[in-house]
Protein backbone atom coordinates (compact mmCIF):
# COMPACT_ATOMS: atom_id res chain seq x y z
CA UNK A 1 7.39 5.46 0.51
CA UNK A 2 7.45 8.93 -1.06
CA UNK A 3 3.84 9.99 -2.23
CA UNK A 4 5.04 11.92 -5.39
CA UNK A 5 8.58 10.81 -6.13
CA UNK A 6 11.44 11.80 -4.75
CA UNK A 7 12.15 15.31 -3.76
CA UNK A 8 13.97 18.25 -5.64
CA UNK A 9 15.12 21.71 -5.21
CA UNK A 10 11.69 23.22 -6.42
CA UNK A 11 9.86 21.31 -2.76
CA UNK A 12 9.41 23.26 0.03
CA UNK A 13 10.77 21.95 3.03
CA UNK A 14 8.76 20.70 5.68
CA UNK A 15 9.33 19.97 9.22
CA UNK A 16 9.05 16.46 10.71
CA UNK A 17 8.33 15.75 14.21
CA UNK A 18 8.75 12.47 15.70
CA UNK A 19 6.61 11.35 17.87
CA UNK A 20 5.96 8.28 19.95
CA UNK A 21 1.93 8.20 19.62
CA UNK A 22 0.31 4.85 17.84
CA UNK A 23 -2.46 4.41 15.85
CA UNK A 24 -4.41 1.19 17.54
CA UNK A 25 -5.15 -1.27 14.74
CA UNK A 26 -8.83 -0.70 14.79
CA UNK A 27 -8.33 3.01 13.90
CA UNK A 28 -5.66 2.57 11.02
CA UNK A 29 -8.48 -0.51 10.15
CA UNK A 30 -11.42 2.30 10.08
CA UNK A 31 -9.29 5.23 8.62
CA UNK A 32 -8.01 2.79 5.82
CA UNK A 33 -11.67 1.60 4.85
CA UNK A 34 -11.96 5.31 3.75
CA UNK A 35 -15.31 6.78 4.69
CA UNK A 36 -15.71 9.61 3.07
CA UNK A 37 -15.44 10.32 -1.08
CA UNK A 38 -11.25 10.65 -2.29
CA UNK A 39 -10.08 14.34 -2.00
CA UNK A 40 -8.20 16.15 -4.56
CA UNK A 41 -5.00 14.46 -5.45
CA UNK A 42 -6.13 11.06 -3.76
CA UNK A 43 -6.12 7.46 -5.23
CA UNK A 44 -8.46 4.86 -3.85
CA UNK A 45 -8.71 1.47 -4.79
CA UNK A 46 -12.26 1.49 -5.13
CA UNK A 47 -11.92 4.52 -8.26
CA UNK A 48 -11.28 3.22 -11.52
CA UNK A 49 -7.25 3.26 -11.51
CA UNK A 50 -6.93 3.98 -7.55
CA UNK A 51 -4.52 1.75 -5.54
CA UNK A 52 -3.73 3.36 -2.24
CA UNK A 53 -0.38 1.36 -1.19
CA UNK A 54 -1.39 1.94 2.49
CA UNK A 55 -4.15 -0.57 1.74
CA UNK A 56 -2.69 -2.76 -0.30
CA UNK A 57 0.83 -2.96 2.08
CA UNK A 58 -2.03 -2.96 5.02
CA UNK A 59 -3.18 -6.61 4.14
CA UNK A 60 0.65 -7.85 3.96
CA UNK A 61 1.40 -7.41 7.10
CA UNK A 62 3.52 -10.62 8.15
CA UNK A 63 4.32 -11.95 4.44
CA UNK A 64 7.41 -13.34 5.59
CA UNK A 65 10.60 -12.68 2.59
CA UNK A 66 11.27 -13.70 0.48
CA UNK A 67 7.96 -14.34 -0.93
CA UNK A 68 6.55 -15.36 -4.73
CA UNK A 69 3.76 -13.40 -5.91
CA UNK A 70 1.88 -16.95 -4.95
CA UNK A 71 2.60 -16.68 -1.49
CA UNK A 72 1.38 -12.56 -1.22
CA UNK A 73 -1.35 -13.60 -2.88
CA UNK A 74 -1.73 -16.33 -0.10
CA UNK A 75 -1.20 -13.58 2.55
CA UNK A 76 -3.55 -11.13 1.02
CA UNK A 77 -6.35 -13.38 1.14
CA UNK A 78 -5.59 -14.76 4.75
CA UNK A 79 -6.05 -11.02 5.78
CA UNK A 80 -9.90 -11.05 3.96
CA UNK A 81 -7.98 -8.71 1.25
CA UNK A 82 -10.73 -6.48 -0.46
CA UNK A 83 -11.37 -7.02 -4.06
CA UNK A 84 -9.41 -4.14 -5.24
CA UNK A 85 -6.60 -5.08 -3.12
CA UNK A 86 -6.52 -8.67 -5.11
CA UNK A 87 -6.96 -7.49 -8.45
CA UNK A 88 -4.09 -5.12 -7.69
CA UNK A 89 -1.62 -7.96 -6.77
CA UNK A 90 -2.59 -10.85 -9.61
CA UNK A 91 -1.01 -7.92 -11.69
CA UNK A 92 2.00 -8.23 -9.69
CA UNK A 93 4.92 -9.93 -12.59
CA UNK A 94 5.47 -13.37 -11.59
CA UNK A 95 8.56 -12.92 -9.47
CA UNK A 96 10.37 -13.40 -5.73
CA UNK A 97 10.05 -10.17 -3.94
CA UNK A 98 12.85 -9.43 -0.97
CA UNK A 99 10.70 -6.86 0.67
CA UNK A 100 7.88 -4.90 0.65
CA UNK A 101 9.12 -2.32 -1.48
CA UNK A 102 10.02 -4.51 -4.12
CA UNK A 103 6.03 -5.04 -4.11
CA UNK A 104 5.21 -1.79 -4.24
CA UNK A 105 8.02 -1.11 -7.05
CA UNK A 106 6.01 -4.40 -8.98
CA UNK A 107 2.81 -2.53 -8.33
CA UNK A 108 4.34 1.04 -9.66
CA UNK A 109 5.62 -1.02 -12.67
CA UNK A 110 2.60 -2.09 -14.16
């Protein structure tokens, strides 16, 4: 997923560095439930218009493809989906998604 679109001549280039550290589940869990206020620049779904996609992908972990919006919506809720995180995906057009991406594209659409 790229944050801000795709890239163009006028980006700096940055360095990537792979690595093979993990994030447990109960830290990505804790660092997702955002503790502190948004920073500058940052979406969260509890701000009028927010929708972090690291939240809302978080709780469709294991939707199994292809899936109707019925059956993320099923998923969401089996993973105790926050409010937000719902109300984000009954917006979701009434469709058959292949992947995850084609969520967050139905997400970026509306």
């Amino acid at each position: 997923m790229l944050p801000d679109g795709l890239p163009t001549g006028a980006d700096e280039p940055k360095r990537i560095v792979k690595t093979d550290d993990t994030l447990a589940e109960d830290k990505l869990q804790e660092y997702l439930k955002h503790p502190k206020p948004a920073g500058k620049g940052e979406e969260r779904m509890d701000t009028p218009g927010g929708g972090s996609m690291a939240i809302v992908t978080s709780h469709l972990m294991g939707v199994d493809f292809p899936a109707s919006k019925q059956k993320v919506l099923a998923c969401a809720r089996d993973k105790d989906a926050p409010d937000a995180v719902m109300a984000q995906l009954r917006k979701l057009p009434d469709a058959t998604f292949t992947s995850m991406a084609d969520i967050v594209s139905g997400i970026g659409e509306r």
